[in-house]
Protein backbone atom coordinates (compact mmCIF):
# COMPACT_ATOMS: atom_id res chain seq x y z
CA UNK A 1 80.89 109.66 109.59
CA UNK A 2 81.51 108.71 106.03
CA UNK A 3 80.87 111.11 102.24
CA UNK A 4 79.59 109.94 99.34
CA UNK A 5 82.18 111.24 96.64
CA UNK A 6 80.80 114.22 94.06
CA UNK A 7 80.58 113.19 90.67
CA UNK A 8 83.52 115.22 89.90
CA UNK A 9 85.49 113.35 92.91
CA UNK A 10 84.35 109.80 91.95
CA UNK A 11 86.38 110.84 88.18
CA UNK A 12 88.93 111.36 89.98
CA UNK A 13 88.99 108.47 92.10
CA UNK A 14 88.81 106.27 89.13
CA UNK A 15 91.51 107.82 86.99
CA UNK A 16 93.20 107.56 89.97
CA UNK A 17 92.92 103.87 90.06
CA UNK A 18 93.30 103.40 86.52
CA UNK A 19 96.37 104.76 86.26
CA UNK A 20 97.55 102.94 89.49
CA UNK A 21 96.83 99.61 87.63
CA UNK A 22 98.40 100.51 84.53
CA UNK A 23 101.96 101.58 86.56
CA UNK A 24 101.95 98.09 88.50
CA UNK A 25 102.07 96.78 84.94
CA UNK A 26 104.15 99.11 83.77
CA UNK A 27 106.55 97.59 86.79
CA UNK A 28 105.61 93.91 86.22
CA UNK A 29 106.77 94.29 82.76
CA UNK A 30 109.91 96.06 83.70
CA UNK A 31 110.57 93.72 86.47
CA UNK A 32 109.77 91.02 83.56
CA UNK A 33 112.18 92.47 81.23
CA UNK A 34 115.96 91.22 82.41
CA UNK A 35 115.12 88.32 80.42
CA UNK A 36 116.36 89.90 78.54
CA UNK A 37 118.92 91.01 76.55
CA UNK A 38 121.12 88.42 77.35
CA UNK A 39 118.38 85.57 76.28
CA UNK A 40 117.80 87.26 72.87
CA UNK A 41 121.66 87.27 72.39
CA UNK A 42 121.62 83.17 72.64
CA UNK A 43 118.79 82.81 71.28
CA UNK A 44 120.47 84.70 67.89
CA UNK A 45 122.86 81.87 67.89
CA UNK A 46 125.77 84.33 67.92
CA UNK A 47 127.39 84.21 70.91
CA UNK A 48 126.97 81.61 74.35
CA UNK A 49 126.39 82.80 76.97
CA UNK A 50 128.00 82.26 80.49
CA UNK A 51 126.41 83.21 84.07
CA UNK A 52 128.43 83.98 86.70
CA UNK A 53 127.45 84.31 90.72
CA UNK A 54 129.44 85.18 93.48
CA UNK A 55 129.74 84.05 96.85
CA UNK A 56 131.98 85.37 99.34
CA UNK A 57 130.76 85.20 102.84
CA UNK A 58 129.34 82.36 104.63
CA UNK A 59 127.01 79.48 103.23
CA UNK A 60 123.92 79.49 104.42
CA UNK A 61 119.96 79.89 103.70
CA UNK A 62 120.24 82.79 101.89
CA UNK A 63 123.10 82.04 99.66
CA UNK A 64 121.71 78.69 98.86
CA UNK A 65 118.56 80.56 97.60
CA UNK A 66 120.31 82.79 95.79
CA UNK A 67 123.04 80.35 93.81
CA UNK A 68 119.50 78.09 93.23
CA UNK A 69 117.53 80.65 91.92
CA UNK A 70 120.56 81.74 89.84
CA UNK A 71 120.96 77.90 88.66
CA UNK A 72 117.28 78.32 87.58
CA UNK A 73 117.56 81.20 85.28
CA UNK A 74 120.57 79.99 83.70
CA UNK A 75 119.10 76.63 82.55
CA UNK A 76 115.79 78.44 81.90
CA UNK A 77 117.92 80.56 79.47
CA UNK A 78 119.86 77.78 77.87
CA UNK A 79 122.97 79.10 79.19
CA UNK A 80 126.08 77.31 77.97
CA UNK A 81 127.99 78.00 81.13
CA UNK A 82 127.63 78.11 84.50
CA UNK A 83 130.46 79.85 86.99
CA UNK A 84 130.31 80.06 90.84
CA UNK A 85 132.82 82.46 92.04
CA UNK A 86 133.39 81.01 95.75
CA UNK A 87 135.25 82.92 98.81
CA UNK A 88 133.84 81.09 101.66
CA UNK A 89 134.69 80.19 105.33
CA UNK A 90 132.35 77.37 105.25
CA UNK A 91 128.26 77.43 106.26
CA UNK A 92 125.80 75.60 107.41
CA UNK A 93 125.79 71.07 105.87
CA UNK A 94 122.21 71.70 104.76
CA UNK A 95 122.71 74.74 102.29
CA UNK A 96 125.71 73.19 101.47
CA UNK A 97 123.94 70.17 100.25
CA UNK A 98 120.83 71.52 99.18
CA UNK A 99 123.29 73.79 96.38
CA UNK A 100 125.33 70.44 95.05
CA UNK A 101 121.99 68.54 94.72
CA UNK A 102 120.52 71.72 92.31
CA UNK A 103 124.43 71.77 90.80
CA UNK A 104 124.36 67.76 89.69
CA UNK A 105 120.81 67.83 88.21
CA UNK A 106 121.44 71.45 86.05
CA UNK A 107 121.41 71.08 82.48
CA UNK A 108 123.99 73.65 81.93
CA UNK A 109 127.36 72.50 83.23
CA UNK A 110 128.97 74.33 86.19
CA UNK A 111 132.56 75.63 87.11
CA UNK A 112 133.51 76.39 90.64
CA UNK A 113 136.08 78.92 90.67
CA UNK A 114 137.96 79.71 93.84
CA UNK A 115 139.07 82.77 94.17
CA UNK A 116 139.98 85.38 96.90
CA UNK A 117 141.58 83.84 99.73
CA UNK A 118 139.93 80.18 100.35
CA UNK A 119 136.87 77.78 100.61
CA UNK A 120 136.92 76.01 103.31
CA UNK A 121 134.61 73.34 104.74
CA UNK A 122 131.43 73.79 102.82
CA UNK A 123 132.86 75.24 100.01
CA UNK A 124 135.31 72.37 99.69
CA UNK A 125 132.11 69.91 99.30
CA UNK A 126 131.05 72.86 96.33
CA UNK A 127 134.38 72.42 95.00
CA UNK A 128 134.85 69.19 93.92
CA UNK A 129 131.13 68.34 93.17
CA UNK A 130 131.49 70.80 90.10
CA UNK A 131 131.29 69.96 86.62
CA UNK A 132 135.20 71.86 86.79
CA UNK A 133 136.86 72.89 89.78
CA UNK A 134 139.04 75.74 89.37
CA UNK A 135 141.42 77.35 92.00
CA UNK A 136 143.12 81.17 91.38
CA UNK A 137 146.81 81.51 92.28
CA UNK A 138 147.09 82.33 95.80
CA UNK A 139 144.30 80.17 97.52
CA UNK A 140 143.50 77.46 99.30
CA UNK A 141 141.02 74.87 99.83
CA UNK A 142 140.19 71.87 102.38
CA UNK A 143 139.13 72.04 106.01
CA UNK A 144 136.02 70.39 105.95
CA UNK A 145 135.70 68.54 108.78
CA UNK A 146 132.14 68.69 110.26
CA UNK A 147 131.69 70.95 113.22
CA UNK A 148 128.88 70.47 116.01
CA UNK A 149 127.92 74.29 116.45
CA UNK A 150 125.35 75.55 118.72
CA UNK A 151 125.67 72.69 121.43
CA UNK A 152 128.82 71.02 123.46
CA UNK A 153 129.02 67.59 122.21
CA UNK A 154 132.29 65.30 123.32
CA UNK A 155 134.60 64.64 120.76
CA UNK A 156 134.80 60.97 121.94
CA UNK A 157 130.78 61.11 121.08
CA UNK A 158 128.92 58.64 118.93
CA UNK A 159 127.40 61.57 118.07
CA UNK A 160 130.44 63.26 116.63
CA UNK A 161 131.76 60.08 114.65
CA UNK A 162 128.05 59.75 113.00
CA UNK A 163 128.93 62.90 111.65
CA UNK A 164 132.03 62.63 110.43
CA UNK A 165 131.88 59.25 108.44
CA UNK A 166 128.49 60.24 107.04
CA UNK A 167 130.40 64.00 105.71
CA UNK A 168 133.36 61.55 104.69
CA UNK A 169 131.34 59.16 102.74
CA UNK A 170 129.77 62.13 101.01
CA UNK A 171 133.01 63.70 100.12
CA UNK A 172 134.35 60.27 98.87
CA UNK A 173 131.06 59.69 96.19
CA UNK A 174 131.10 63.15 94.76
CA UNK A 175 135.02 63.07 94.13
CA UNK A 176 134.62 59.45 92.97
CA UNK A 177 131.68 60.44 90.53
CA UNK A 178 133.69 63.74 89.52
CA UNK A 179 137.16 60.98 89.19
CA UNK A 180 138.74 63.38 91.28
CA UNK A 181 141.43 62.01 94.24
CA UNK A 182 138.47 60.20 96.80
CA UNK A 183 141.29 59.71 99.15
CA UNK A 184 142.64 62.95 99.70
CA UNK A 185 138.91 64.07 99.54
CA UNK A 186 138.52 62.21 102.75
CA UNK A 187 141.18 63.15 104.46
CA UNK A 188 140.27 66.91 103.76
CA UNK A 189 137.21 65.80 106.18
CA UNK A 190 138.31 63.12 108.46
CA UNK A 191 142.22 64.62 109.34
CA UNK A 192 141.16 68.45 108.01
CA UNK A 193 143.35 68.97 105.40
CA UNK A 194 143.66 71.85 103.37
CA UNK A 195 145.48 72.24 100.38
CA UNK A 196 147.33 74.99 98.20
CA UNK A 197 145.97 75.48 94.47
CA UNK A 198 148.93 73.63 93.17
CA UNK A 199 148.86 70.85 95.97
CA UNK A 200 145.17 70.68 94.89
CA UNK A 201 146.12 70.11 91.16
CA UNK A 202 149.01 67.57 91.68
CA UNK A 203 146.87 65.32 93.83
CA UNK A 204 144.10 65.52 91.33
CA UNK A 205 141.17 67.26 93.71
CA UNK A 206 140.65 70.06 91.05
CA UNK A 207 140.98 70.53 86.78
CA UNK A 208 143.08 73.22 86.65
CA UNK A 209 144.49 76.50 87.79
CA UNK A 210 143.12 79.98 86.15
CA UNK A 211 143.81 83.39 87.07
CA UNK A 212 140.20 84.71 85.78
CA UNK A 213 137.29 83.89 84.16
CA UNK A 214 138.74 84.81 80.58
CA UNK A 215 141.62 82.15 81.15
CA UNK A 216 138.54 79.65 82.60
CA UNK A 217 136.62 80.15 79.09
CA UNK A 218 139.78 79.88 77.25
CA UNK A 219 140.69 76.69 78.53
CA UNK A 220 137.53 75.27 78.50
CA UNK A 221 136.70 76.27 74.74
CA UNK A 222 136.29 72.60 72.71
CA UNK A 223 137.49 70.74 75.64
CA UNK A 224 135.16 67.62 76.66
CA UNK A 225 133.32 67.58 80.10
CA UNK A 226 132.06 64.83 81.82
CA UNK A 227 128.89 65.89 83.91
CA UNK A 228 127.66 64.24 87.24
CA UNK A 229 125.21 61.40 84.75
CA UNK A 230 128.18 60.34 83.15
CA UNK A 231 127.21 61.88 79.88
CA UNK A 232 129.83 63.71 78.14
CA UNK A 233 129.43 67.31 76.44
CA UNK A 234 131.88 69.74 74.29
CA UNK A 235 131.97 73.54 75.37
CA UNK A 236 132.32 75.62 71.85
CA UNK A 237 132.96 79.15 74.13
CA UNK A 238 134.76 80.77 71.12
CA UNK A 239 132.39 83.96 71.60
CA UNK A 240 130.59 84.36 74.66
CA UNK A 241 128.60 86.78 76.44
CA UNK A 242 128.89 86.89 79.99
CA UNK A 243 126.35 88.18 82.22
CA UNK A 244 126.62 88.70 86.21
CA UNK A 245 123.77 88.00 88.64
CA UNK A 246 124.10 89.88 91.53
CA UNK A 247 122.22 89.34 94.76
CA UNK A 248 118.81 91.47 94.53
CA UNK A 249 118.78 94.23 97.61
CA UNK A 250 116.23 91.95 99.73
CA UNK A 251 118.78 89.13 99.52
CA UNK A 252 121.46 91.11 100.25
CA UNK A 253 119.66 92.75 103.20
CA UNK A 254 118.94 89.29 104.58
CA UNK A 255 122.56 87.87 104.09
CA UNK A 256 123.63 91.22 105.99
CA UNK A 257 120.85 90.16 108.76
CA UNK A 258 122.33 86.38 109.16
CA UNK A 259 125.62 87.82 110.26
CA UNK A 260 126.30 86.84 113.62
CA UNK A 261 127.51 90.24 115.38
CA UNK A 262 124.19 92.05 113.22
CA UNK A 263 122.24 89.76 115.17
CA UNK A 264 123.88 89.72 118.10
CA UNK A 265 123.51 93.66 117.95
CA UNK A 266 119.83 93.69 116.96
CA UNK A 267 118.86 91.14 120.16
CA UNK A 268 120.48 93.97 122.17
CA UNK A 269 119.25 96.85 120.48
CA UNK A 270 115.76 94.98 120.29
CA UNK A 271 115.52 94.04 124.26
CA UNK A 272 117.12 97.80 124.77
CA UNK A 273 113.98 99.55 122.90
CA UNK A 274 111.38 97.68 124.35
CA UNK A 275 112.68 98.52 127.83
CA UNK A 276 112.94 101.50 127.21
CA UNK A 277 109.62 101.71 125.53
CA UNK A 278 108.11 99.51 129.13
CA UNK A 279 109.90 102.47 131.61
CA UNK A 280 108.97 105.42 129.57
CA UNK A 281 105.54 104.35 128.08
CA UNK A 282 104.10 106.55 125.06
CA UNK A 283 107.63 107.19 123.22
CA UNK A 284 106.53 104.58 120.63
CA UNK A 285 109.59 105.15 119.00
CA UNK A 286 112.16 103.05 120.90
CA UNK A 287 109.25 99.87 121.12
CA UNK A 288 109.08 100.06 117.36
CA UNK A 289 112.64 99.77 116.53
CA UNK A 290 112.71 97.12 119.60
CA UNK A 291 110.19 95.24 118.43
CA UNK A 292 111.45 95.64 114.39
CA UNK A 293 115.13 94.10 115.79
CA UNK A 294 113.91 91.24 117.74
CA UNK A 295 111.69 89.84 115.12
CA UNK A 296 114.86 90.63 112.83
CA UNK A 297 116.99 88.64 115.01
CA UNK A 298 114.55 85.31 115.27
CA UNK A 299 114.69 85.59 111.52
CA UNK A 300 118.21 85.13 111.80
CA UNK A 301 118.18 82.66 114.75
CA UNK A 302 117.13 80.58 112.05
CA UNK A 303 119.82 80.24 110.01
CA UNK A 304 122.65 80.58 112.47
CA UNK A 305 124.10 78.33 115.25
CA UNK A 306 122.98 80.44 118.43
CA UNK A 307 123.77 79.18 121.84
CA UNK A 308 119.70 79.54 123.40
CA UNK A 309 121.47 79.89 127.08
CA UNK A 310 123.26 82.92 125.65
CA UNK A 311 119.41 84.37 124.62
CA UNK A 312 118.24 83.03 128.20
CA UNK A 313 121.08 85.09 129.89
CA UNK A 314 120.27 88.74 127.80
CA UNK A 315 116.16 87.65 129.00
CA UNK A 316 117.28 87.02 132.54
CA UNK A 317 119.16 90.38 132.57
CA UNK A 318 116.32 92.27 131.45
CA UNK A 319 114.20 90.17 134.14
CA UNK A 320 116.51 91.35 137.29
CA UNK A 321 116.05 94.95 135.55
CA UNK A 322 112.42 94.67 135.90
CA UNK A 323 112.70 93.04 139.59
CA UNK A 324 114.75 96.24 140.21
CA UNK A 325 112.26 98.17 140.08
CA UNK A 326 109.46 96.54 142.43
CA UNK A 327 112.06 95.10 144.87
CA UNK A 328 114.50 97.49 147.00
CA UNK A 329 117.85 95.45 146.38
CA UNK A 330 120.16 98.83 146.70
CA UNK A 331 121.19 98.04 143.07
CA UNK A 332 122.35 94.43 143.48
CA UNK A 333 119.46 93.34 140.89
CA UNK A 334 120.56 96.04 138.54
CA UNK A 335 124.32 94.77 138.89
CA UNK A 336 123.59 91.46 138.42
CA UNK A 337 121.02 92.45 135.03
CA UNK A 338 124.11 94.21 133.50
CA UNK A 339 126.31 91.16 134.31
CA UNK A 340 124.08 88.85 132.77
CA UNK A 341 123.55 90.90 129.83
CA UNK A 342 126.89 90.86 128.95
CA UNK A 343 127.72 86.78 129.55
CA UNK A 344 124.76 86.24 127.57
CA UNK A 345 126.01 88.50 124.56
CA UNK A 346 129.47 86.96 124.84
CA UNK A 347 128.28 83.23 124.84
CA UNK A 348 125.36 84.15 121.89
CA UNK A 349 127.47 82.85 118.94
CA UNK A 350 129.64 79.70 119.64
CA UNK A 351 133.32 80.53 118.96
CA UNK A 352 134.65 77.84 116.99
CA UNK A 353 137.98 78.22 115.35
CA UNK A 354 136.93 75.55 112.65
CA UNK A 355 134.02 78.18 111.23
CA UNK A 356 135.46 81.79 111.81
CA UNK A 357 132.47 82.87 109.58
CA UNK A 358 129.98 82.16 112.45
CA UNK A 359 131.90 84.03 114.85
CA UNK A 360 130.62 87.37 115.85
CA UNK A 361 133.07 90.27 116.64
CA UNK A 362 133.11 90.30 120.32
CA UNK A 363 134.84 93.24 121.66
CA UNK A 364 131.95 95.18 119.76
CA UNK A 365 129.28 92.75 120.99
CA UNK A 366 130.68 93.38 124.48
CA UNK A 367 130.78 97.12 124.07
CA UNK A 368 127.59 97.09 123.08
CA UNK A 369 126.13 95.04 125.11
CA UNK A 370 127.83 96.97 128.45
CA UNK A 371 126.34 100.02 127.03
CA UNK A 372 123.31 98.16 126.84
CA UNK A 373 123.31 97.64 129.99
CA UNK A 374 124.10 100.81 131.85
CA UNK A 375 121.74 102.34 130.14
CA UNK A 376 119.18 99.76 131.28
CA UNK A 377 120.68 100.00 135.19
CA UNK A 378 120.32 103.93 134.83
CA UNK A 379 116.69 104.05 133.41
CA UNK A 380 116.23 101.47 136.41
CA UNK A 381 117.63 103.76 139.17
CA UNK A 382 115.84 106.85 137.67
CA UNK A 383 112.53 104.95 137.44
CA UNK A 384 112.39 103.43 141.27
CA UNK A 385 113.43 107.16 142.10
CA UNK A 386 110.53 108.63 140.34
CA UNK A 387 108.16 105.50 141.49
CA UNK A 388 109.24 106.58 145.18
CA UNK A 389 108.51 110.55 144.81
CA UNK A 390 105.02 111.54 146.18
CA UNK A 391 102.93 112.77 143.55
CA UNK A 392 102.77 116.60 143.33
CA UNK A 393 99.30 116.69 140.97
CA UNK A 394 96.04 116.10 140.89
CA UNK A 395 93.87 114.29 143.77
CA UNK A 396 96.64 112.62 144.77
CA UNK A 397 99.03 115.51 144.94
CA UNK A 398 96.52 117.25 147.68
CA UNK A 399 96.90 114.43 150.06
CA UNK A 400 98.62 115.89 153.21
CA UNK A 401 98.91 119.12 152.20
CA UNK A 402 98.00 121.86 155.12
CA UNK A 403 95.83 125.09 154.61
CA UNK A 404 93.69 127.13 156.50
CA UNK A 405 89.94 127.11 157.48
CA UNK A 406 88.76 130.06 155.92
CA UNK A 407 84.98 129.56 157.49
CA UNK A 408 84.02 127.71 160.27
CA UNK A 409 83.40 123.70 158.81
CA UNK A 410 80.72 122.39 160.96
CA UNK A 411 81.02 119.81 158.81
CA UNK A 412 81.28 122.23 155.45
CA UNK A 413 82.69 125.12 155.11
CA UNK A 414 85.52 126.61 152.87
CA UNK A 415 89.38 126.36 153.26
CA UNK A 416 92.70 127.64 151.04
CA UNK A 417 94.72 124.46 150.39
CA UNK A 418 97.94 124.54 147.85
CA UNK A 419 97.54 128.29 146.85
CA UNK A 420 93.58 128.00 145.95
CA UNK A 421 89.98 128.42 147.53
CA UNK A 422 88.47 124.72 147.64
CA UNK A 423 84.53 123.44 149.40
CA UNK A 424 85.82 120.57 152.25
CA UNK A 425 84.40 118.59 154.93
CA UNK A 426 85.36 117.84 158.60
CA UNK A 427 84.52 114.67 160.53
CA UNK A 428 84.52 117.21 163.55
CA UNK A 429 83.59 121.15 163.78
CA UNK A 430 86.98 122.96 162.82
CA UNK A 431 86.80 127.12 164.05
CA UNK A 432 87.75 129.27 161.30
CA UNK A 433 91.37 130.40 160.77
CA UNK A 434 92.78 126.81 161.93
CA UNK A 435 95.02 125.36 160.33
CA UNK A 436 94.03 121.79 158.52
CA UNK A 437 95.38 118.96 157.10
CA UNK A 438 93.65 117.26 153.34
CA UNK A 439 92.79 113.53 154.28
CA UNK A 440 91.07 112.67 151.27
CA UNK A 441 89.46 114.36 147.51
CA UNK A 442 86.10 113.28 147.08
CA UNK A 443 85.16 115.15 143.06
CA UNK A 444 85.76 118.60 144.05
CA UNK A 445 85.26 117.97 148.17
CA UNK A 446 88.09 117.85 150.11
CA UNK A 447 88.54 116.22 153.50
CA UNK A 448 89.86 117.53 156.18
CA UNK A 449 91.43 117.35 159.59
CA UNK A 450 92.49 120.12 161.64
CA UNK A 451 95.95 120.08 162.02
CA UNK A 452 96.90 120.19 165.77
CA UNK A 453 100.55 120.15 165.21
CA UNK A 454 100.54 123.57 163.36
CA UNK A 455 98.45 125.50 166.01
């Protein structure tokens, strides 16, 4: 049934929904505003200004997005400089390439800046398709031969040597259009070279060597660069403004997703609340969070290398579970579901030395995965056991139970059955006082039997 609103209601609704509209403005406008103190400040001519980013995990869908979108803004802005803080393992060829394709087509020019530890593989390609490649004390760079992850492919393969001339030839162009050392370039892919910051600078694969961004602008204040056209631009970055663009909390939420043990851990943690949810129905609880993981970990099955016979083992485990309980196998189908649990949590994530960052922590993988499934294996046990009991309640709970003929049934009468009066039927007269046996409920008519073996 549904109410008209009072007058007095109906006000309220609609001051209610006025002032809803006017605070999603009030948030577009805020979410609008970032633009922007930093945009007024070049826009007064007094001071350039510089963007930074910063990358330090893994390359991949997310990151690409997010040093894109970051590109974006700063040519939207007029930005006079661009810097890409990188600390990266390697990633995935397609965001690697799908970032130097926005970096050679920006309008403002663009510094790569190693710093941390390393950037290896992918980030080498980053490196030395900048405007100016810059390495910090301390670091190296290099690696980048192309790895097959995901599936077992023979090094001898066509396959494999496809790969690697077509990454060589791209590393050769972009340090041949950047004048930087082609050679070395392709030996970084083809032999997997990596090089210290000063090895880097004496062979010619980077500009210079900087400590920090302040040392960066320095050196690059009035100094000519050459971008990836051919044309040929003067910095003046005598007063800058720098501004940082940090990853937003959605893309750092997702980057935390497309690590491989986080989604190693929610495909366990998803199969484990749904099966829990399937033996113990009504909980909700454990099938929401079950169902929440697994759709969180096919979001990140989509940007990482997963081995799908590692996702067929955890599904087969959780099969033999199931089996468990409708087949008497004296546990050998609950063994053999914790078992394949476990080889298919191991085996998930390819472990290839050449990419540490894809490489999920195992011993915690394989702790949780155990737990996993033990806890599976017990639910199992306790389930058949319950499955097994006869019930206690209701119509079924009466079947079989004795009492005593409190009247003569010829065929009705009335007998005490499980500590209360009930109306029942006999195919044949009983004499009261005998003892009887429930054969069947019928609404609230029982059958009955009398029960020779008590007499």
């Amino acid at each position: 049934m549904t109410h008209r609103p009072t007058g007095g209601r109906r006000v309220a609704i609609a001051a209610t929904a006025w002032l809803g509209l006017a605070l999603g403005l009030a948030a577009a406008a805020a979410a609008a505003e970032p633009a922007h103190p930093a945009a007024a400040s070049a826009q007064a001519g007094s001071e350039a200004l510089v963007y930074t980013v910063t990358l330090d995990d893994a390359i991949h869908p997310i990151s690409s997005k997010y040093f894109v979108d970051a590109l974006d803004r700063a040519d939207k802005e007029g930005a006079a400089l661009f810097i890409l803080k990188l600390d990266t393992p390697g990633g995935l060829m397609t965001s690697m390439e799908e970032m130097i394709s926005r970096m050679t087509h920006a309008r403002v020019p663009v510094v790569v800046f190693v710093h941390g530890s390393k950037a290896a593989s992918a980030g080498f390609f980053l490196t030395i398709a900048a405007d100016v490649a810059v390495m910090a004390p301390g670091t190296r760079f290099g690696a980048a031969h192309p790895v097959t992850i995901g599936a077992e492919i023979p090094k001898d393969s066509p396959i494999n040597a496809k790969i690697e001339n077509d990454a060589a030839a791209y590393a050769r162009s972009l340090a041949e259009n950047r004048r930087r050392n082609a050679v070395q370039a392709e030996k970084a892919v083809r032999e997997s070279l990596a090089f210290t910051e000063q090895e880097a600078l004496k062979l010619g694969l980077i500009d210079f060597v900087a400590k920090d961004e302040g040392e960066i602008l320095k050196r690059l204040d009035g100094r000519p660069i050459r971008r990836f056209s051919g044309e040929s631009i003067t910095l003046d970055l005598g007063r800058t403004r720098t501004v940082s663009l940090d990853m937003s909390g959605r893309e750092r939420f997702l980057s935390f997703v497309a690590n491989p043990t986080v989604a190693a851990l929610l495909l366990l943690i998803g199969i484990l609340g749904l099966y829990v949810e399937f033996t113990h129905p009504g909980l909700i609880a454990p099938g929401l969070v079950g169902a929440i993981c697994l759709l969180l970990f096919i979001f990140a099955s989509q940007m990482l290398p997963i081995n799908w016979i590692g996702v067929a083992l955890v599904v087969l485990g959780v099969v033999l579970f199931l089996l468990e309980i409708k087949i008497v196998s004296h546990g050998a189908l609950a063994a053999g579901g914790v078992v394949s649990l476990v080889l298919g949590a191991l085996i998930l994530f390819p472990n290839s030395p050449e990419m540490p960052g894809w490489r999920a922590a195992r011993m915690l993988v394989l702790g949780v995965a155990a737990a996993a499934g033990t806890i599976m294996a017990i639910l199992t046990v306790l389930v058949t056991r319950v499955w097994k009991l006869r019930p206690t309640t209701g119509a079924s709970g009466l079947l079989e139970e004795r009492g005593t003929a409190l009247t003569d049934l010829n065929p009705e009468g009335r007998v005490f059955v499980h500590g209360e009066y009930w109306n029942a039927r006999a195919a044949r007269p009983v004499a009261k006082g005998a003892a009887v046996r429930v054969t069947g409920v019928r609404d609230l008519m029982l059958d009955v039997d009398e029960d020779r073996e008590r007499r």
